[in-house]
C-alpha atoms as a PDB file:
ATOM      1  CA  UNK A   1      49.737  51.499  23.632  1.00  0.00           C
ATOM      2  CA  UNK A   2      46.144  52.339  23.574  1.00  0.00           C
ATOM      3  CA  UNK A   3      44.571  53.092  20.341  1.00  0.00           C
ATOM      4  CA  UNK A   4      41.338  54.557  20.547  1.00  0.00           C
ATOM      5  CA  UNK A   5      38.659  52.246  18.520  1.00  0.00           C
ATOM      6  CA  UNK A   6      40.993  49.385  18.869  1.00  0.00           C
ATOM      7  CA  UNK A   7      38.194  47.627  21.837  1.00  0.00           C
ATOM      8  CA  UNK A   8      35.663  48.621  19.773  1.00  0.00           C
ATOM      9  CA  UNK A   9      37.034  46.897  16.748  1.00  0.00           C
ATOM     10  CA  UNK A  10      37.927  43.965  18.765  1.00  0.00           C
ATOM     11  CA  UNK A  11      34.285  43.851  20.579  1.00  0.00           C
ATOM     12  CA  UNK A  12      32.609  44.081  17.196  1.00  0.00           C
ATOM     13  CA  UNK A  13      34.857  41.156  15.536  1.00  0.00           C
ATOM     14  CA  UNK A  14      34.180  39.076  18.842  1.00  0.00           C
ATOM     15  CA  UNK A  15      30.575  39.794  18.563  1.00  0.00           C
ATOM     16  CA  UNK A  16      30.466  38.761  14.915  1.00  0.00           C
ATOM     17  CA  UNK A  17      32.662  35.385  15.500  1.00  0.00           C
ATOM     18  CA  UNK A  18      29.876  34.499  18.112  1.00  0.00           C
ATOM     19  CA  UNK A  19      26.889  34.999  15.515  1.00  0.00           C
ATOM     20  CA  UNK A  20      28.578  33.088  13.165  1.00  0.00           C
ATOM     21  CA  UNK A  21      29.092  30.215  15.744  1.00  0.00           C
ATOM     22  CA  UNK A  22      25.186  30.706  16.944  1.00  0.00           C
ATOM     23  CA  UNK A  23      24.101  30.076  13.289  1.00  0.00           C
ATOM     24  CA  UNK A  24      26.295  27.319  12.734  1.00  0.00           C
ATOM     25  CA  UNK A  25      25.580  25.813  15.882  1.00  0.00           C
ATOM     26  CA  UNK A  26      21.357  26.406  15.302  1.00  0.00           C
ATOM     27  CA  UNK A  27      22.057  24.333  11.685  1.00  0.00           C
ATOM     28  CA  UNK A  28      23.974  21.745  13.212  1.00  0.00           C
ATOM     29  CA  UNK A  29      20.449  21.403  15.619  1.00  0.00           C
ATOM     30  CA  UNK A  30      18.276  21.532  12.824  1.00  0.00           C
ATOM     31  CA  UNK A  31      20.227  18.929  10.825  1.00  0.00           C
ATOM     32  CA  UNK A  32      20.921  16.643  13.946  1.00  0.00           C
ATOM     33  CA  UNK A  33      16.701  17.154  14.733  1.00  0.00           C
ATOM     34  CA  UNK A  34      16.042  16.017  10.781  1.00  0.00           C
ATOM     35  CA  UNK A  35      18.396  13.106  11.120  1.00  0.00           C
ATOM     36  CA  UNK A  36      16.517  11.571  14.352  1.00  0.00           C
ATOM     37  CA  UNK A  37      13.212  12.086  12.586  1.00  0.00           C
ATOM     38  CA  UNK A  38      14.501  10.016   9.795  1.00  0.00           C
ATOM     39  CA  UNK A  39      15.625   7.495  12.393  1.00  0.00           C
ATOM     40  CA  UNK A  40      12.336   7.506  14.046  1.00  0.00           C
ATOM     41  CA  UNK A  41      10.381   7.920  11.035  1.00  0.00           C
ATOM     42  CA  UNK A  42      12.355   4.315   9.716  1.00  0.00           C
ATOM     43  CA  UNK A  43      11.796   2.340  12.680  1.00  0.00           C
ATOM     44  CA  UNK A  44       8.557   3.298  13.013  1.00  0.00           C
ATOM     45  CA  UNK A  45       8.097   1.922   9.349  1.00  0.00           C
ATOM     46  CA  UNK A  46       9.712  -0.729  10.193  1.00  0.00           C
ATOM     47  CA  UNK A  47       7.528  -1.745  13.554  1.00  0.00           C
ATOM     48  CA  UNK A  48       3.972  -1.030  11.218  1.00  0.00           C
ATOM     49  CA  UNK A  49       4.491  -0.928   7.520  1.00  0.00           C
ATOM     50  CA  UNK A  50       5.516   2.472   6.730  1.00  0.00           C
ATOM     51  CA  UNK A  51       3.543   3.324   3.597  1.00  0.00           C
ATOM     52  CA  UNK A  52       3.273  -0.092   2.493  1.00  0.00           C
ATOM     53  CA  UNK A  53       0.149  -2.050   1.887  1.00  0.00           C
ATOM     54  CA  UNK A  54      -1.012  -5.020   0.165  1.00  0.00           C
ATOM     55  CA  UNK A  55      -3.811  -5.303  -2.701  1.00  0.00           C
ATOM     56  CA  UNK A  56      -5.026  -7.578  -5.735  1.00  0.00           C
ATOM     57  CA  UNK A  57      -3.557  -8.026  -9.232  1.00  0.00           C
ATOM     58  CA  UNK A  58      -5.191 -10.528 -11.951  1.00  0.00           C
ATOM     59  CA  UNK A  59      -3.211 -13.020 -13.811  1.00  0.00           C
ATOM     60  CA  UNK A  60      -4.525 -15.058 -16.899  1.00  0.00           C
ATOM     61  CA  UNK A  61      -3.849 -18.560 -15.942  1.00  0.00           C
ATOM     62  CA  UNK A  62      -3.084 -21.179 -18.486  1.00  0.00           C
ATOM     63  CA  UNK A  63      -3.401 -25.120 -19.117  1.00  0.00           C
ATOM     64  CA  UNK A  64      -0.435 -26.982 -20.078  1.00  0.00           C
ATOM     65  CA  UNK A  65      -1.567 -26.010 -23.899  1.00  0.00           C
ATOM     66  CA  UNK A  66      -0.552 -22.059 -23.181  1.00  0.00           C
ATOM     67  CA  UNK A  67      -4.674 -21.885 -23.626  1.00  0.00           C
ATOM     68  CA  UNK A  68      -6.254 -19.224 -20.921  1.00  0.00           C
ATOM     69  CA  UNK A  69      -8.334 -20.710 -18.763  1.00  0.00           C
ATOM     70  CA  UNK A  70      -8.977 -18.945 -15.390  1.00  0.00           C
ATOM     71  CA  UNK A  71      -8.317 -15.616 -13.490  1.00  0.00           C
ATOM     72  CA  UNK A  72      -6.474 -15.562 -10.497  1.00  0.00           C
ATOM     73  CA  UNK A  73      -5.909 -12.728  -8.528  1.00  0.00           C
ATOM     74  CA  UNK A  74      -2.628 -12.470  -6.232  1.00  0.00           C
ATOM     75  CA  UNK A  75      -2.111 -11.024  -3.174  1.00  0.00           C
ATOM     76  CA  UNK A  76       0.845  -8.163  -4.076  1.00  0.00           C
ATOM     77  CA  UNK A  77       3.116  -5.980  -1.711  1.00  0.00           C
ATOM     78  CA  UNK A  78       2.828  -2.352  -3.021  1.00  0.00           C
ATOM     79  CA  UNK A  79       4.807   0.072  -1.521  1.00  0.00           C
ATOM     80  CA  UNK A  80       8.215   0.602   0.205  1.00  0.00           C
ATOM     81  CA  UNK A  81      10.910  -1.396   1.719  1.00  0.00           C
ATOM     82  CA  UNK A  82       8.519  -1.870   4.353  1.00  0.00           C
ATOM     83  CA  UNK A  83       6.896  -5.101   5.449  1.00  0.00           C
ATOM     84  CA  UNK A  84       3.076  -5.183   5.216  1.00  0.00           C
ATOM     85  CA  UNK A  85       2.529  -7.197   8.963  1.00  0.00           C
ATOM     86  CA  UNK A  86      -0.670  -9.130  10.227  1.00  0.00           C
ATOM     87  CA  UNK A  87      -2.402  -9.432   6.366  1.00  0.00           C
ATOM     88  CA  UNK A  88      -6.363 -10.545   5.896  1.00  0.00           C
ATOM     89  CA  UNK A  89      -7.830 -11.061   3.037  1.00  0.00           C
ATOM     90  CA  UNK A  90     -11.554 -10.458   3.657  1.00  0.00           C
ATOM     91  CA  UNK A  91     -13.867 -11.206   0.696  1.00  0.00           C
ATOM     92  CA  UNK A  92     -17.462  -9.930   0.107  1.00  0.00           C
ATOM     93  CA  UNK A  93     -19.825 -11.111  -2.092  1.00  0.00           C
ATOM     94  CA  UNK A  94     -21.689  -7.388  -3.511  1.00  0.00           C
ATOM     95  CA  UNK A  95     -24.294  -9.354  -5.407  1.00  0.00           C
ATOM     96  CA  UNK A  96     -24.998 -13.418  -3.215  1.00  0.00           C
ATOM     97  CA  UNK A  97     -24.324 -11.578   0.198  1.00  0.00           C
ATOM     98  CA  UNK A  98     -24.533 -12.447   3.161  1.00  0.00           C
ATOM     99  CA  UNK A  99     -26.465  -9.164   3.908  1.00  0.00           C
ATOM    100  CA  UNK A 100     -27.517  -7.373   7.267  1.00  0.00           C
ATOM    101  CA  UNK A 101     -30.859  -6.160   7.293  1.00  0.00           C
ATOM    102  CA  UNK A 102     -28.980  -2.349   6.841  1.00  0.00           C
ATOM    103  CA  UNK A 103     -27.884  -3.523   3.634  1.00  0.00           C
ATOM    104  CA  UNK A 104     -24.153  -3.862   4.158  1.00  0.00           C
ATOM    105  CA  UNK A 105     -22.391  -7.277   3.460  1.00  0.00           C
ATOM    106  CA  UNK A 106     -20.562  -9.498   5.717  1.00  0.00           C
ATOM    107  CA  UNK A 107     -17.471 -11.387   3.997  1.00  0.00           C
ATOM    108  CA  UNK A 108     -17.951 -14.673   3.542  1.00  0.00           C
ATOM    109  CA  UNK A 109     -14.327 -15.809   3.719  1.00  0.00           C
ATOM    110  CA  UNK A 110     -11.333 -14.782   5.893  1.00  0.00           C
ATOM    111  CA  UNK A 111      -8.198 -15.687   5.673  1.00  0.00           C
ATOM    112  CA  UNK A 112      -4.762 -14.460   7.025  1.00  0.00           C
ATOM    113  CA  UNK A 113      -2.432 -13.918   4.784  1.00  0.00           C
ATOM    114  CA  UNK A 114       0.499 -12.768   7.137  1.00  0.00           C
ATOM    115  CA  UNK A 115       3.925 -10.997   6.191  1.00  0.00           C
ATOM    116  CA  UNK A 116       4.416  -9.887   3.162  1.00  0.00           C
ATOM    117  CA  UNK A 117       7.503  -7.756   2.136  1.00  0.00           C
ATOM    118  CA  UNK A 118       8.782  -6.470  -1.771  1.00  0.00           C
ATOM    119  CA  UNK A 119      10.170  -9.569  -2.211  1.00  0.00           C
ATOM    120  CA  UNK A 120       7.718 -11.909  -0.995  1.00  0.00           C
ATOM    121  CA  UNK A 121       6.211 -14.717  -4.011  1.00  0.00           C
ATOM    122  CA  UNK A 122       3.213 -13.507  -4.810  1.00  0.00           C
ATOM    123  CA  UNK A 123       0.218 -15.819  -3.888  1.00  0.00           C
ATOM    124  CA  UNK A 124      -3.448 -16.266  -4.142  1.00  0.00           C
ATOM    125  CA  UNK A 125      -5.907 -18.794  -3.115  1.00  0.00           C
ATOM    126  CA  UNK A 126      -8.785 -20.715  -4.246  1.00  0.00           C
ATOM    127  CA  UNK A 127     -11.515 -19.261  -3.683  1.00  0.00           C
ATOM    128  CA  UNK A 128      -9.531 -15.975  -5.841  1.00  0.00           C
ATOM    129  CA  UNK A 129      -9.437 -18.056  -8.983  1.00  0.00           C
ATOM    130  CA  UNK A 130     -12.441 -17.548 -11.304  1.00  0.00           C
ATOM    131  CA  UNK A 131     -12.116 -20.281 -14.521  1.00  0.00           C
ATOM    132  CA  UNK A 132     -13.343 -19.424 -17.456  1.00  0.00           C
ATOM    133  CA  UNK A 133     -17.560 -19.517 -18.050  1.00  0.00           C
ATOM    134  CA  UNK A 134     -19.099 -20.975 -20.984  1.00  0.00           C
ATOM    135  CA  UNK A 135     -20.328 -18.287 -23.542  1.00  0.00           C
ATOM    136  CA  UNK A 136     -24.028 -17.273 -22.160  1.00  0.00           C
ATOM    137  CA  UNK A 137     -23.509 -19.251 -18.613  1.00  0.00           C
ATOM    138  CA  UNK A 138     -22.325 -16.783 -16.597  1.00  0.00           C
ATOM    139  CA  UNK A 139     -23.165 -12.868 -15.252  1.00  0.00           C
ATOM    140  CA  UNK A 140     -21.031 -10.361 -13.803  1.00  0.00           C
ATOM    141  CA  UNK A 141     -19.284 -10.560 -10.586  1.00  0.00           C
ATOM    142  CA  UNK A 142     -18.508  -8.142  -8.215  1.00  0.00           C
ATOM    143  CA  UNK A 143     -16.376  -8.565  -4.990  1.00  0.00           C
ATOM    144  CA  UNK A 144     -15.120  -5.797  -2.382  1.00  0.00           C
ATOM    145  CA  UNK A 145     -11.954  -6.966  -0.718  1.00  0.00           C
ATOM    146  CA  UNK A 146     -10.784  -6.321   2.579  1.00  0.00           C
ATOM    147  CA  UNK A 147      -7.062  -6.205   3.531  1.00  0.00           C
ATOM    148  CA  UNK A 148      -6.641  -5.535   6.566  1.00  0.00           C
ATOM    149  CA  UNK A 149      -3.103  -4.856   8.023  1.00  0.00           C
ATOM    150  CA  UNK A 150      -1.052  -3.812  10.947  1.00  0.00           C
ATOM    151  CA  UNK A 151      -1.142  -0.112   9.445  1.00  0.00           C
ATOM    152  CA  UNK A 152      -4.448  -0.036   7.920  1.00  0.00           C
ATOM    153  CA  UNK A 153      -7.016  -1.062   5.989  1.00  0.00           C
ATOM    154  CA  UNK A 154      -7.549  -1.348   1.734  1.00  0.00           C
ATOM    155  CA  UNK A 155     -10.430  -1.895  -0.100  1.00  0.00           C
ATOM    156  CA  UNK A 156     -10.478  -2.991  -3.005  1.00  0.00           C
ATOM    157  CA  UNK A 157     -13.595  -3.450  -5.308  1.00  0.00           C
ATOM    158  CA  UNK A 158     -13.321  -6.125  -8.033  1.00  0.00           C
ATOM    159  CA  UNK A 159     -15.462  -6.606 -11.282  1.00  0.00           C
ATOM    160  CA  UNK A 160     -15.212  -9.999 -13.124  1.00  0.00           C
ATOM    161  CA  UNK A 161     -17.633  -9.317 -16.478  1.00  0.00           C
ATOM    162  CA  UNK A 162     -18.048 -12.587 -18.808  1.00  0.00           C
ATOM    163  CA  UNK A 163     -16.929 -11.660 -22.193  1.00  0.00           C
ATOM    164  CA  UNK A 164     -17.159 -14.500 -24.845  1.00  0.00           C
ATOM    165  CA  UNK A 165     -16.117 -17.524 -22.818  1.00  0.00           C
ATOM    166  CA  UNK A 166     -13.290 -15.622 -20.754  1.00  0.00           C
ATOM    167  CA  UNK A 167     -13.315 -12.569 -17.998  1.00  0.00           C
ATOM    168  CA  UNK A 168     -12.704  -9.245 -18.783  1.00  0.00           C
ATOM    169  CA  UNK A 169     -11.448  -7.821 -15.003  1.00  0.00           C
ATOM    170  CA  UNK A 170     -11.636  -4.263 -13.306  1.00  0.00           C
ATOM    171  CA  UNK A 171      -9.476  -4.089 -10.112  1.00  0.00           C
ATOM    172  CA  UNK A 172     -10.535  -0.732  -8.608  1.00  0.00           C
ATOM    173  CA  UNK A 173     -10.987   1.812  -7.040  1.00  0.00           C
ATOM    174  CA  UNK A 174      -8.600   0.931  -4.284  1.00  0.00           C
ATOM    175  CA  UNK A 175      -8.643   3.046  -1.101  1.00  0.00           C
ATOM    176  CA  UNK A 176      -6.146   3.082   1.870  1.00  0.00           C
ATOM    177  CA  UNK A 177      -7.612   3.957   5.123  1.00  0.00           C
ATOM    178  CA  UNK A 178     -10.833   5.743   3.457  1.00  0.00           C
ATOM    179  CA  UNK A 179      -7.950   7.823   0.945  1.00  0.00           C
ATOM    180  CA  UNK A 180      -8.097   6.550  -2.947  1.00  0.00           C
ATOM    181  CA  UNK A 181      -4.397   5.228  -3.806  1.00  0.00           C
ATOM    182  CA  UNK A 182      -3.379   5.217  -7.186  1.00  0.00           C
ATOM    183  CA  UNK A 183      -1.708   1.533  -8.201  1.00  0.00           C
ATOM    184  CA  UNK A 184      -1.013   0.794 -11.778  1.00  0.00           C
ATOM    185  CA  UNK A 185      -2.722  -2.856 -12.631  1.00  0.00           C
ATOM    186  CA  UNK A 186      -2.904  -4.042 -15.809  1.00  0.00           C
ATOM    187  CA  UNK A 187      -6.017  -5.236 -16.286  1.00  0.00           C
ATOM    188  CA  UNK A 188      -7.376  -8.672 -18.431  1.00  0.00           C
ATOM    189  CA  UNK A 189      -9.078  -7.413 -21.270  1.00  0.00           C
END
């Protein structure tokens, strides 16, 4: 029995099945797309940092008294889960030098500092522990930092001002590859 409409009706329901199944289909792309970005997006993190970087915190550091008697400053993962690879810690003298004649200042110690991930010890070294100056004896110190890494580079400018017999410390500005980064230190006041 032929009812007139009835392949019309049955054309129209077939056509609207198959845009369903287009848009369904076209999400299922766009989701599957997002998901290997996230993939990618991850291992690439994982192969060059990701987001991560490394910078400088100051600690008091005490005798066996409890008494303050230096600052140290400690090389710190900031970041994500990432890994911060291939770490230097590059330090430049802004006020002893060594200058070129343009003005700009070479560092005057290097040394690698490696892996360091969000659960890494922090560390410093020698030559980033400042003890404690005698009332009068001592002036202001500034340093820029260099941390160079597998995914980029940090500066970080450091200000060590003598303040009766102890250091009162400013640890920025910080910038990541030439873009200021916002890191909460808590400074020794």
């Amino acid at each position: 029995m032929n009812v007139p409409g009835t392949a019309l009706m049955w054309q129209t329901a077939a056509a609207i099945i198959a845009a369903v199944l287009a848009v369904l289909s076209g999400v299922a792309v766009v989701k599957g797309a997002r998901e290997q970005k996230a993939s990618a997006d991850d291992i690439k993190g994982w192969l060059t940092g990701g987001d991560s970087f490394a910078h400088l915190y100051p600690h008091t550091q005490t005798n066996e008294k409890g008494e303050a008697v230096a600052v140290s400053y400690h090389v710190k993962h900031h970041g994500s889960k990432y890994p911060v690879y291939d770490v230097e810690v590059r330090v430049q003298d802004l006020d002893n030098g060594p200058f070129l004649p343009d003005g700009s200042v070479i560092p005057r110690i290097v040394v690698r500092a490696g892996t360091l991930t969000d659960n890494t010890d922090k560390f410093t070294f020698d030559f980033l522990v400042f003890r404690y100056p005698k009332p009068g004896e001592a002036k202001p110190r500034r340093l820029r930092v260099e941390l160079p890494a597998r995914n980029g580079l940090v500066l970080q400018d450091i200000t060590l001002t003598p303040f009766q017999g102890r250091w009162i410390t400013k640890s920025k500005p910080i910038t990541r590859n030439g873009q200021p980064v916002d890191v909460d230190i808590e400074e020794i006041k």
